[in-house]
N, C-alpha and C. Protein backbone atom coordinates (compact mmCIF):
# COMPACT_ATOMS: atom_id res chain seq x y z
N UNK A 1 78.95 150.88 125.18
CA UNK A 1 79.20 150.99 123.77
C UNK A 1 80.70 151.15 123.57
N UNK A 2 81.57 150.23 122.72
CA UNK A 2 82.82 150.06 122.65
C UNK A 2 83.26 151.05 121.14
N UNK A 3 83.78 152.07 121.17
CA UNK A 3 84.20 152.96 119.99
C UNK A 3 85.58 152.47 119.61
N UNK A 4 85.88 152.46 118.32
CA UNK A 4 87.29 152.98 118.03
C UNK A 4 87.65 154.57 117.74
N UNK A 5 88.68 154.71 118.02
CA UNK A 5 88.65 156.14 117.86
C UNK A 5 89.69 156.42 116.49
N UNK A 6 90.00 157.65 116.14
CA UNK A 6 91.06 157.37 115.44
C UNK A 6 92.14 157.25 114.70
N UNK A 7 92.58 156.91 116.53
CA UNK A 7 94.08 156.28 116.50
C UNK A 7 94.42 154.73 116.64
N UNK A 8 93.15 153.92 116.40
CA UNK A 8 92.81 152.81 116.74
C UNK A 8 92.71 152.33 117.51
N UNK A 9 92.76 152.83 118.80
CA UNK A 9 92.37 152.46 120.28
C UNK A 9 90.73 152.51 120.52
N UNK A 10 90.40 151.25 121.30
CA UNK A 10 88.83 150.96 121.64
C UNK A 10 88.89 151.91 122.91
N UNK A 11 87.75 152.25 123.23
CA UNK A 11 87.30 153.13 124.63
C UNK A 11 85.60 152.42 124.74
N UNK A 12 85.75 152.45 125.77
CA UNK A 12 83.98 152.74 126.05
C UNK A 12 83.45 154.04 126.54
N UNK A 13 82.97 154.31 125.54
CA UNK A 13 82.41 155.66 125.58
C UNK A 13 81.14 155.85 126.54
N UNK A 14 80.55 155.20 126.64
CA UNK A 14 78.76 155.10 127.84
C UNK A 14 79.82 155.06 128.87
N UNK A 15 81.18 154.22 129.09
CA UNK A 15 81.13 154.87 130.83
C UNK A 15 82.48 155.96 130.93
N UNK A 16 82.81 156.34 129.76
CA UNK A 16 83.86 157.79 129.57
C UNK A 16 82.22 158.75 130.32
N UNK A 17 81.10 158.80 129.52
CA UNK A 17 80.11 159.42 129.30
C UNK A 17 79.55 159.52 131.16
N UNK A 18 79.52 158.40 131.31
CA UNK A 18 78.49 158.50 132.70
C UNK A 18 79.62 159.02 133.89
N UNK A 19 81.18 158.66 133.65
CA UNK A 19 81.80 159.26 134.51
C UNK A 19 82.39 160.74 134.61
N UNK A 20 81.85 161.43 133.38
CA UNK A 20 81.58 162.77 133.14
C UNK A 20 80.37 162.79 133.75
N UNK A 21 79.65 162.74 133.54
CA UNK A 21 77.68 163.01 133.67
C UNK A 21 77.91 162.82 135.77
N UNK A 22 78.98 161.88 136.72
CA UNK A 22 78.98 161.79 137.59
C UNK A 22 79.42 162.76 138.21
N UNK A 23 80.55 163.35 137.70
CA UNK A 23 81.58 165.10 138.38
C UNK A 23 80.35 165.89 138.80
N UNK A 24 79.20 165.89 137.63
CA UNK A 24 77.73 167.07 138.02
C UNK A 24 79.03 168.43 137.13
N UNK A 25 79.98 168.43 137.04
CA UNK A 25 80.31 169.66 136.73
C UNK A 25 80.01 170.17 135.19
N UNK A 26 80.05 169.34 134.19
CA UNK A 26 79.35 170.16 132.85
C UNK A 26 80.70 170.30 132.55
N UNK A 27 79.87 171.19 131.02
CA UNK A 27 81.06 171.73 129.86
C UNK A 27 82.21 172.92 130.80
N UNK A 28 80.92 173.71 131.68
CA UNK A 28 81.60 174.97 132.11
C UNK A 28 82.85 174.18 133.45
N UNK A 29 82.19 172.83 133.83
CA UNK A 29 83.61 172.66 134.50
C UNK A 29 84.79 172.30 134.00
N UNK A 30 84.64 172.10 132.99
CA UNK A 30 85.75 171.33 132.11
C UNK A 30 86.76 173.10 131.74
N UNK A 31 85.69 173.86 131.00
CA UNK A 31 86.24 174.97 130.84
C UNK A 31 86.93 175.84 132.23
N UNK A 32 85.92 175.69 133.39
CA UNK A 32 86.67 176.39 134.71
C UNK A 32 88.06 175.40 135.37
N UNK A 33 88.06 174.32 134.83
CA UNK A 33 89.06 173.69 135.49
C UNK A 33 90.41 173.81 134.31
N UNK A 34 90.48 174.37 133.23
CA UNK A 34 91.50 174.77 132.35
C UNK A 34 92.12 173.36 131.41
N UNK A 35 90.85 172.97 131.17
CA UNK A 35 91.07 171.71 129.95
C UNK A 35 91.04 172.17 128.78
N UNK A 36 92.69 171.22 128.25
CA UNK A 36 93.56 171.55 127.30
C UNK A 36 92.79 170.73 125.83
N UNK A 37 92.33 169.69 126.27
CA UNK A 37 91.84 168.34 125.49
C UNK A 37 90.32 167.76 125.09
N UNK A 38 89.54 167.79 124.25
CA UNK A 38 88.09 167.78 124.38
C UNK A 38 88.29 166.43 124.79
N UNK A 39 87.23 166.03 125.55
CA UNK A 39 87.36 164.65 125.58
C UNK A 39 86.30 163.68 124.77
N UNK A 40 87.10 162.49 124.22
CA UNK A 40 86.42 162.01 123.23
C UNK A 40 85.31 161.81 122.63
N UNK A 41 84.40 161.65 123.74
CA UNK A 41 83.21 161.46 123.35
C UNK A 41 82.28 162.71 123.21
N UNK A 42 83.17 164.06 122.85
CA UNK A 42 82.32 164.89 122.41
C UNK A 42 82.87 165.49 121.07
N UNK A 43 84.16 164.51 120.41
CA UNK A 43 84.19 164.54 118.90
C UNK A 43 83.53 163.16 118.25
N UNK A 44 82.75 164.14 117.33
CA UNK A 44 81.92 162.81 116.37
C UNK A 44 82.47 163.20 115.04
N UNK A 45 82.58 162.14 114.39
CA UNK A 45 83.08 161.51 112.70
C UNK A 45 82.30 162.63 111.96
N UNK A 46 82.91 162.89 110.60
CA UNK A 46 82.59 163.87 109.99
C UNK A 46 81.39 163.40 109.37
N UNK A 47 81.15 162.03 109.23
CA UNK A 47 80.14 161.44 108.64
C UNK A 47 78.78 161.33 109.10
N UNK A 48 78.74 161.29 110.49
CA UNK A 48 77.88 161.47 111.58
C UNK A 48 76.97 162.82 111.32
N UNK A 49 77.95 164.07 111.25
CA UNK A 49 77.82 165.34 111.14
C UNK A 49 76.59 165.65 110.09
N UNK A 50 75.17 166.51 110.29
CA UNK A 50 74.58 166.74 109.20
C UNK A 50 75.14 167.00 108.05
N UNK A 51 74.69 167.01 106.58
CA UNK A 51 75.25 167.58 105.45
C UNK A 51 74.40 168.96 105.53
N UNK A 52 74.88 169.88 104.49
CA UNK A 52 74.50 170.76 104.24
C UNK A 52 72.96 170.86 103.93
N UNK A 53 72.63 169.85 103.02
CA UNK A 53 71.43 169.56 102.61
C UNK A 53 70.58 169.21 103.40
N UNK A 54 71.18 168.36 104.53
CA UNK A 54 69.82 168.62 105.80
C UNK A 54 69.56 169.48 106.24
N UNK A 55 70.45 170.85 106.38
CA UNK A 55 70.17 171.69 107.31
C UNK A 55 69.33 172.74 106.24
N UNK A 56 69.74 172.63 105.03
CA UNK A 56 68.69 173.71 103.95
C UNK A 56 67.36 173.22 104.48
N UNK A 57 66.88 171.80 104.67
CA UNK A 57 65.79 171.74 104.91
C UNK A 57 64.76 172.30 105.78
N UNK A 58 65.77 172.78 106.71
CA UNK A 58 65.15 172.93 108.10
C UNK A 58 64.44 174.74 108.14
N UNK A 59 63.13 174.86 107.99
CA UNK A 59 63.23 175.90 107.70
C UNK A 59 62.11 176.63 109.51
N UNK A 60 63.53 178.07 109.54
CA UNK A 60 62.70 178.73 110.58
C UNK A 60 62.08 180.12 110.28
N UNK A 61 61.41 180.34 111.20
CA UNK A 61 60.68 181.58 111.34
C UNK A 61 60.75 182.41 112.36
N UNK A 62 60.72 183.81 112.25
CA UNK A 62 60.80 184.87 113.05
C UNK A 62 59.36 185.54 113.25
N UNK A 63 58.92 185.59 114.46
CA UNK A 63 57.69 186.38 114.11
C UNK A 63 58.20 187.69 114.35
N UNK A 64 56.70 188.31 113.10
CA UNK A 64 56.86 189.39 113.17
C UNK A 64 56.35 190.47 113.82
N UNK A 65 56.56 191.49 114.79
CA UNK A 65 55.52 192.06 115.50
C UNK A 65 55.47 193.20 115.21
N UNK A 66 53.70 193.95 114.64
CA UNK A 66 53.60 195.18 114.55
C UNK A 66 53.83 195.98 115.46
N UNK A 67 54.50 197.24 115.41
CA UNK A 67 54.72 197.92 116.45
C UNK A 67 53.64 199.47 116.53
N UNK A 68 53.21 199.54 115.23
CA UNK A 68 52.40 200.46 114.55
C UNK A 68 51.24 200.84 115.55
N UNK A 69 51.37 202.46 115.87
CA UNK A 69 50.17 202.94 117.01
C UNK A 69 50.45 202.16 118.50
N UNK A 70 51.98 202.40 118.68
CA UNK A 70 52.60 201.82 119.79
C UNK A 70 52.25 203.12 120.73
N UNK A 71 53.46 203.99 119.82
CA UNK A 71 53.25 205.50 120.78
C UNK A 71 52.04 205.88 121.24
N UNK A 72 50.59 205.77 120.53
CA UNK A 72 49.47 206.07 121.32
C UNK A 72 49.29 205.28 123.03
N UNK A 73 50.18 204.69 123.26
CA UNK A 73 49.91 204.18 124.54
C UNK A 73 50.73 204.65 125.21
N UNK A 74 51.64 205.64 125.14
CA UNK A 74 52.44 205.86 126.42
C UNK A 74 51.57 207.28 126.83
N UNK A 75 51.79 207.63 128.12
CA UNK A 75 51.85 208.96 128.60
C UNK A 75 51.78 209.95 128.13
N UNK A 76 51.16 210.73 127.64
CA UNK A 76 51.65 212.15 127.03
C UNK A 76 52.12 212.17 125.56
N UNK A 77 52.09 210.88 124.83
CA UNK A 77 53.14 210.48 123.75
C UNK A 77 54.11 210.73 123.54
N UNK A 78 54.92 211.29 124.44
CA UNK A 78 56.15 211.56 125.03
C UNK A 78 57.01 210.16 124.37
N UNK A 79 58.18 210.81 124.23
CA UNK A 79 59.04 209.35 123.98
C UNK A 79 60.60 209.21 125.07
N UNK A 80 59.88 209.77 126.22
CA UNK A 80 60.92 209.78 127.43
C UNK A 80 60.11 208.92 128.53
């Protein structure tokens, strides 16, 4: 896949990509080896980027857990 980036220079990003993905080292090697520079293909266009409005959509949940008549199960009802 041929990108412009932009400063108007083309790259191919699939083999920027696979010759990262080849090191085996990851984000944390990039970070343990003291890189100054993200490298390109892990900035995407602002346009790319969800809007706000997708992410309102997305709705999560927490369960909730009773804890009520917990203490009847310990020891002694001790709270040590």
């Amino acid at each position: 896949m041929e990108v412009v980036c932009n400063d108007g220079l083309k790259y191919d990003k699939a083999k920027e990509v696979k010759e990262f993905d080849d090191t085996k080292a990851g984000v944390k090697g990039l970070v343990d080896s003291g890189v100054t520079k993200i490298p390109r293909f892990f900035i995407h266009p602002l346009e790319n980027l969800p809007k706000s409005s997708d992410i309102d959509d997305i709705c999560l949940q927490v369960p909730l857990i009773d804890l009520e008549g917990f203490e009847d199960f310990r020891p002694n009802g001790d709270c040590q």
